[in-house]
C-alpha atoms as a PDB file:
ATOM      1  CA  UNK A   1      10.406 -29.846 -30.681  1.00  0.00           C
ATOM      2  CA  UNK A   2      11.718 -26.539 -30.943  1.00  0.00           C
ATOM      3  CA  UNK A   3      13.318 -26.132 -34.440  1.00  0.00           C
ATOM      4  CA  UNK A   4      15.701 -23.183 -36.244  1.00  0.00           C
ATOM      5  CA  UNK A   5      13.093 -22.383 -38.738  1.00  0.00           C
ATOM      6  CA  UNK A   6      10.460 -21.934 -35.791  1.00  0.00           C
ATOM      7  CA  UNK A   7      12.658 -19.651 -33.760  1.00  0.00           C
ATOM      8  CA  UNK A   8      13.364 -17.548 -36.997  1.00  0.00           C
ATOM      9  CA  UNK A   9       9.867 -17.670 -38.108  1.00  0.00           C
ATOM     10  CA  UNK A  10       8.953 -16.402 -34.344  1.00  0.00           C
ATOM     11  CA  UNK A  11      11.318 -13.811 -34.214  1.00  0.00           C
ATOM     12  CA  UNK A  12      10.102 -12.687 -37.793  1.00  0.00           C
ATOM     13  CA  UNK A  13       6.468 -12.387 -36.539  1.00  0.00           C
ATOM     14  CA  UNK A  14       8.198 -10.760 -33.682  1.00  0.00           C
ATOM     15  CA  UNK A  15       9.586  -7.926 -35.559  1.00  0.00           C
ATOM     16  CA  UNK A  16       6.844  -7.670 -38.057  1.00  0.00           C
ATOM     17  CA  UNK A  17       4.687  -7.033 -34.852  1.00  0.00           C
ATOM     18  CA  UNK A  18       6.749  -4.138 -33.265  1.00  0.00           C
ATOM     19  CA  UNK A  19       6.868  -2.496 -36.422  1.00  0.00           C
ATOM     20  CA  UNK A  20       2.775  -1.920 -35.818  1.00  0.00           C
ATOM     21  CA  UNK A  21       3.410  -0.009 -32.534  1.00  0.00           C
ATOM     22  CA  UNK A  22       2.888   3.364 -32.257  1.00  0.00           C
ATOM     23  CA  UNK A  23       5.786   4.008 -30.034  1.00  0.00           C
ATOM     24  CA  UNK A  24       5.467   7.338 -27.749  1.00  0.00           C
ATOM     25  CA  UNK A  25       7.602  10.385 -28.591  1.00  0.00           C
ATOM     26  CA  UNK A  26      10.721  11.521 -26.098  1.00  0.00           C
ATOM     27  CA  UNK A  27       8.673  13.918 -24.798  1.00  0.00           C
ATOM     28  CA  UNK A  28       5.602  11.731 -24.249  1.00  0.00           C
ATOM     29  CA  UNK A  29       7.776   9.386 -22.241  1.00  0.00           C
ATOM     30  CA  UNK A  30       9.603  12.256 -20.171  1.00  0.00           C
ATOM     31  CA  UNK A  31       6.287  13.634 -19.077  1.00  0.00           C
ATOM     32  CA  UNK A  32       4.758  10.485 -18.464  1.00  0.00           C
ATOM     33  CA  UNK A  33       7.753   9.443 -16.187  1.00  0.00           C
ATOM     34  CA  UNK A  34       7.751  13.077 -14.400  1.00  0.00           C
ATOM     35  CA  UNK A  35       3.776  12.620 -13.506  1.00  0.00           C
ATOM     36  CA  UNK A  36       4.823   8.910 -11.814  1.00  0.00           C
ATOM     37  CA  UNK A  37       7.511   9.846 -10.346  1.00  0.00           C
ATOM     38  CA  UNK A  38       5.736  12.876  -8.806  1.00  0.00           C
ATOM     39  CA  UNK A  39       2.811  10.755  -7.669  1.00  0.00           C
ATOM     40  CA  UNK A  40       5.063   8.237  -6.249  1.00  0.00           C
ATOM     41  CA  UNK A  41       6.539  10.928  -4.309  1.00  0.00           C
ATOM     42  CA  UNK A  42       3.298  12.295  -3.390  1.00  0.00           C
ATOM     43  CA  UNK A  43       1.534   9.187  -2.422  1.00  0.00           C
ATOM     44  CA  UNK A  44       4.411   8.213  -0.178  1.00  0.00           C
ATOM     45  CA  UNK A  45       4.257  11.623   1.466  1.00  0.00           C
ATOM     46  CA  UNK A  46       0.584  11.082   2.532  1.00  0.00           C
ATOM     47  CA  UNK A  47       1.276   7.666   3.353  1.00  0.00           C
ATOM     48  CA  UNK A  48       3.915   8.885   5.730  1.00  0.00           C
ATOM     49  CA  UNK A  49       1.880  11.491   7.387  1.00  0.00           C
ATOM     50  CA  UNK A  50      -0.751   9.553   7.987  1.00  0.00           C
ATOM     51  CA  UNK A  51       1.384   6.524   9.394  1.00  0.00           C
ATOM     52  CA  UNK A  52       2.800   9.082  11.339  1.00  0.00           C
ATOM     53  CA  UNK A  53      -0.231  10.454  12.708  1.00  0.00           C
ATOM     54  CA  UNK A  54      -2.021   7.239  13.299  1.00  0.00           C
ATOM     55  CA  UNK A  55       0.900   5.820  15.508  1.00  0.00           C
ATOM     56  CA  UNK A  56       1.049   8.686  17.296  1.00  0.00           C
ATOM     57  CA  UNK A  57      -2.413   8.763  18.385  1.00  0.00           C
ATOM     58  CA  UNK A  58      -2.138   4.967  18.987  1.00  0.00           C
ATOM     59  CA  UNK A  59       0.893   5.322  21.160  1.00  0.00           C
ATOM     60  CA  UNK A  60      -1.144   8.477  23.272  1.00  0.00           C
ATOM     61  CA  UNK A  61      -4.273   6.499  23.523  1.00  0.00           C
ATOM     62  CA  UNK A  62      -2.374   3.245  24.802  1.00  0.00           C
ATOM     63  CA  UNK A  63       0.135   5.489  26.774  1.00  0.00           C
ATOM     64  CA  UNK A  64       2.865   4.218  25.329  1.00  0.00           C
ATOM     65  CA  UNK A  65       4.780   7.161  24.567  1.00  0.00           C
ATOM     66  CA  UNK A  66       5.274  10.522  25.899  1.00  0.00           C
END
């Protein structure tokens, strides 16, 4: 059974935790977000080019398409 003194004891031991993290600096977490987001962007661009180049030589090779 789930008690008062065990939720407070968790969310002691909860805190006491997070208080060990070495949390990242603003401009650790700016860069880091600015290199996904760029590779996101990136990634999707291939992936788009190469769809796009794929279906278009399926669609010549089945003559599907002008």
């Amino acid at each position: 059974m789930i008690t008062v003194s065990k939720v407070v004891g968790f969310l002691r031991e909860t805190q006491r935790e997070t208080s060990k993290v070495t949390w990242p600096s603003q401009r650790e977490t700016v860069t880091t977000t600015v290199a996904v987001v760029v590779m996101a962007v990136v990634g999707g661009a291939f992936f788009f080019v190469v769809d796009s180049v794929l279906g278009a030589t399926l669609r010549r090779l089945l003559g599907m398409g002008g």
